[in-house]
N, C-alpha and C. Protein backbone atom coordinates (compact mmCIF):
# COMPACT_ATOMS: atom_id res chain seq x y z
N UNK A 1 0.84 -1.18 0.00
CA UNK A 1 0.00 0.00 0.00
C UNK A 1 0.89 1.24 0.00
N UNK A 2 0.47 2.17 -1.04
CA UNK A 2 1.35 3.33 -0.89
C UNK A 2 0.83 4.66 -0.05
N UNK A 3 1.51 5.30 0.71
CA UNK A 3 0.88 6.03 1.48
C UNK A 3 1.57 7.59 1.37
N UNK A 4 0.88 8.86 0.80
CA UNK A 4 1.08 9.58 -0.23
C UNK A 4 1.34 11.05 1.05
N UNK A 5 1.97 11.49 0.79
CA UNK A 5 1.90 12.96 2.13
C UNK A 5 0.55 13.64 1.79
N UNK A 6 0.52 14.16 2.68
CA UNK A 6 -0.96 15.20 2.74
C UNK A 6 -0.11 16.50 2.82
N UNK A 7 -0.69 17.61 2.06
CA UNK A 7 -0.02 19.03 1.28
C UNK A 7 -1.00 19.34 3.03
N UNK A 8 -1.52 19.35 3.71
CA UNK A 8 -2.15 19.88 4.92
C UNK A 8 -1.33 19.43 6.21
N UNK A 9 -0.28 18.19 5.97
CA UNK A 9 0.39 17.92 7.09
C UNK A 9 1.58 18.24 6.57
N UNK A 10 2.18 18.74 5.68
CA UNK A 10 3.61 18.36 6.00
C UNK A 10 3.82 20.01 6.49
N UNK A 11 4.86 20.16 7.87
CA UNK A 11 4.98 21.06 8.50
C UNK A 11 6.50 21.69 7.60
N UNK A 12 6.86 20.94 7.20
CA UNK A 12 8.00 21.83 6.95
C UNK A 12 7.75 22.81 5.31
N UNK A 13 6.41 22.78 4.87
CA UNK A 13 5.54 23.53 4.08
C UNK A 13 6.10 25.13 4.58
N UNK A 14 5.72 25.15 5.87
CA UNK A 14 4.90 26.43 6.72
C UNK A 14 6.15 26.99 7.64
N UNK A 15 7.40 26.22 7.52
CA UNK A 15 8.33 26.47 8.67
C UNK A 15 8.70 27.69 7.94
N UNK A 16 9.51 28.19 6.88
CA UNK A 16 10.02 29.74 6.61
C UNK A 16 8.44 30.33 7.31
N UNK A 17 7.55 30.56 6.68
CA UNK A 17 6.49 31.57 7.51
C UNK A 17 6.32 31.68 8.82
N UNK A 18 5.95 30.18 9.41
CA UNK A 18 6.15 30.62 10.95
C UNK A 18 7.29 30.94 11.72
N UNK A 19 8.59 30.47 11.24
CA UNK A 19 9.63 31.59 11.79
C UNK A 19 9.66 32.86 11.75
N UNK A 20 9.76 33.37 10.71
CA UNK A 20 9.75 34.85 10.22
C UNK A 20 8.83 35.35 11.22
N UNK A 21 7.57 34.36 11.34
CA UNK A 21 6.34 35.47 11.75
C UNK A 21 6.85 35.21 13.23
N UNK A 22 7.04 34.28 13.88
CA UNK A 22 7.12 34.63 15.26
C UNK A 22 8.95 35.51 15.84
N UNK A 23 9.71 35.48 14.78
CA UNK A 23 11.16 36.46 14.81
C UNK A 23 10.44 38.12 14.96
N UNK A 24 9.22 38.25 14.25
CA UNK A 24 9.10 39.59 13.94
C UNK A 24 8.21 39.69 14.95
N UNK A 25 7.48 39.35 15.44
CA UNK A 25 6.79 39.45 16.87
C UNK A 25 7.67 39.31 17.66
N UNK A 26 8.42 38.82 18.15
CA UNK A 26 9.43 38.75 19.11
C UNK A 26 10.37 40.18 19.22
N UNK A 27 10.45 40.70 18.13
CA UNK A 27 11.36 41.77 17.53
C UNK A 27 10.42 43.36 17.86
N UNK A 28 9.52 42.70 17.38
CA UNK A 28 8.30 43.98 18.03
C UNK A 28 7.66 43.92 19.26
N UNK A 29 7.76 42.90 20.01
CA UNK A 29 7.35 43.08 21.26
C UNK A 29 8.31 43.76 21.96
N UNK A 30 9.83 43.37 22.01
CA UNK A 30 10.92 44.04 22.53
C UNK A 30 11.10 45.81 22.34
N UNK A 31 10.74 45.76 20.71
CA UNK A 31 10.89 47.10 20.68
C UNK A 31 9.88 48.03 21.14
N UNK A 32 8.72 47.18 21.49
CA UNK A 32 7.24 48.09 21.98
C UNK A 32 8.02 48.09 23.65
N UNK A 33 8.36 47.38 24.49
CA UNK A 33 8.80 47.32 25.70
C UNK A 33 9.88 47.89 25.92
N UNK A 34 11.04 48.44 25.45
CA UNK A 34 12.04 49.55 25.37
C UNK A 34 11.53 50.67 25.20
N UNK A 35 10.17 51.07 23.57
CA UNK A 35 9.58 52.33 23.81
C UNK A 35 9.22 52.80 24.97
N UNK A 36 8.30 52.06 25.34
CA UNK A 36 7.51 52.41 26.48
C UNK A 36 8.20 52.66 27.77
N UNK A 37 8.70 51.99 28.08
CA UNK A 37 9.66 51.72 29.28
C UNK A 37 11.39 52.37 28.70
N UNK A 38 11.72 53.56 28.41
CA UNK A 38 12.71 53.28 28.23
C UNK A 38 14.13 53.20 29.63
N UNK A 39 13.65 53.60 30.61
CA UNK A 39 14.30 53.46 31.56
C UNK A 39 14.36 51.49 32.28
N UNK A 40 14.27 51.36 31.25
CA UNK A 40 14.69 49.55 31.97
C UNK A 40 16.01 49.66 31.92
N UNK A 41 16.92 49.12 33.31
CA UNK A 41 18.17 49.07 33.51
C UNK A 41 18.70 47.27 33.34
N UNK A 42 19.06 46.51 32.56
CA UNK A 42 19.76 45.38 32.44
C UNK A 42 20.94 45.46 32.91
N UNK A 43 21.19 44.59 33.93
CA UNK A 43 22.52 44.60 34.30
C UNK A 43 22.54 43.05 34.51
N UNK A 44 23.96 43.01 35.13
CA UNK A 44 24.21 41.60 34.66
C UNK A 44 24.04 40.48 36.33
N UNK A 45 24.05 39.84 36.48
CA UNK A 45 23.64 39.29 38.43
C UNK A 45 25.16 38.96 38.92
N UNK A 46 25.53 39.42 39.65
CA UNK A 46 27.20 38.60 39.90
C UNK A 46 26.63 37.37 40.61
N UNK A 47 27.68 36.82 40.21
CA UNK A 47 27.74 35.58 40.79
C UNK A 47 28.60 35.52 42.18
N UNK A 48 28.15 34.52 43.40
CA UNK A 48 29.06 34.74 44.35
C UNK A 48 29.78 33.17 44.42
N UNK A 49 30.92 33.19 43.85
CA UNK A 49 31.64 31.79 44.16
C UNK A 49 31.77 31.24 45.50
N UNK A 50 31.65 30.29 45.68
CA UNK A 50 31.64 29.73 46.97
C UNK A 50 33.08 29.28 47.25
N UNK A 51 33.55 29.18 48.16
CA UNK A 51 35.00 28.41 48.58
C UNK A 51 35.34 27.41 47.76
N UNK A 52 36.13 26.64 48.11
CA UNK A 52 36.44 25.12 47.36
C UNK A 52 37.28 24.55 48.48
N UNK A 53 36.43 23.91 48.91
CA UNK A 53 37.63 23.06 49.95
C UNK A 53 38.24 21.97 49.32
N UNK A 54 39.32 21.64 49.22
CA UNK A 54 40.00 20.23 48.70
C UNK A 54 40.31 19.86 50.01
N UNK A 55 40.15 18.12 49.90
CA UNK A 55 40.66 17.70 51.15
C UNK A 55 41.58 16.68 50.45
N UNK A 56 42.65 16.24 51.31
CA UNK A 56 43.55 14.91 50.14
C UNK A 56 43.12 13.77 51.34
């Protein structure tokens, strides 16, 4: 029995569009949240290393 793709399932049809479309939403949500807000401060978290005990 031969079993034929369906033009409605194959996803990699639709993958360039739904990337693009969710890159450019992603791209415009950021830039709507910098407008608005432009005083958001990003900084970076230090990290606090802990000791290292070696024992022999």
């Amino acid at each position: 029995m031969i079993r034929l793709k369906s033009k409605m399932v194959d996803l990699k049809r639709f993958y360039p569009r739904d990337l693009g479309t969710s890159v450019g939403l992603a791209v415009l949500l950021s830039t709507l949240v910098f407008v608005i807000d432009p005083e958001i401060a990003i900084e970076a978290i230090k990290s606090i290393r802990k000791p290292l005990a070696i024992e022999l």
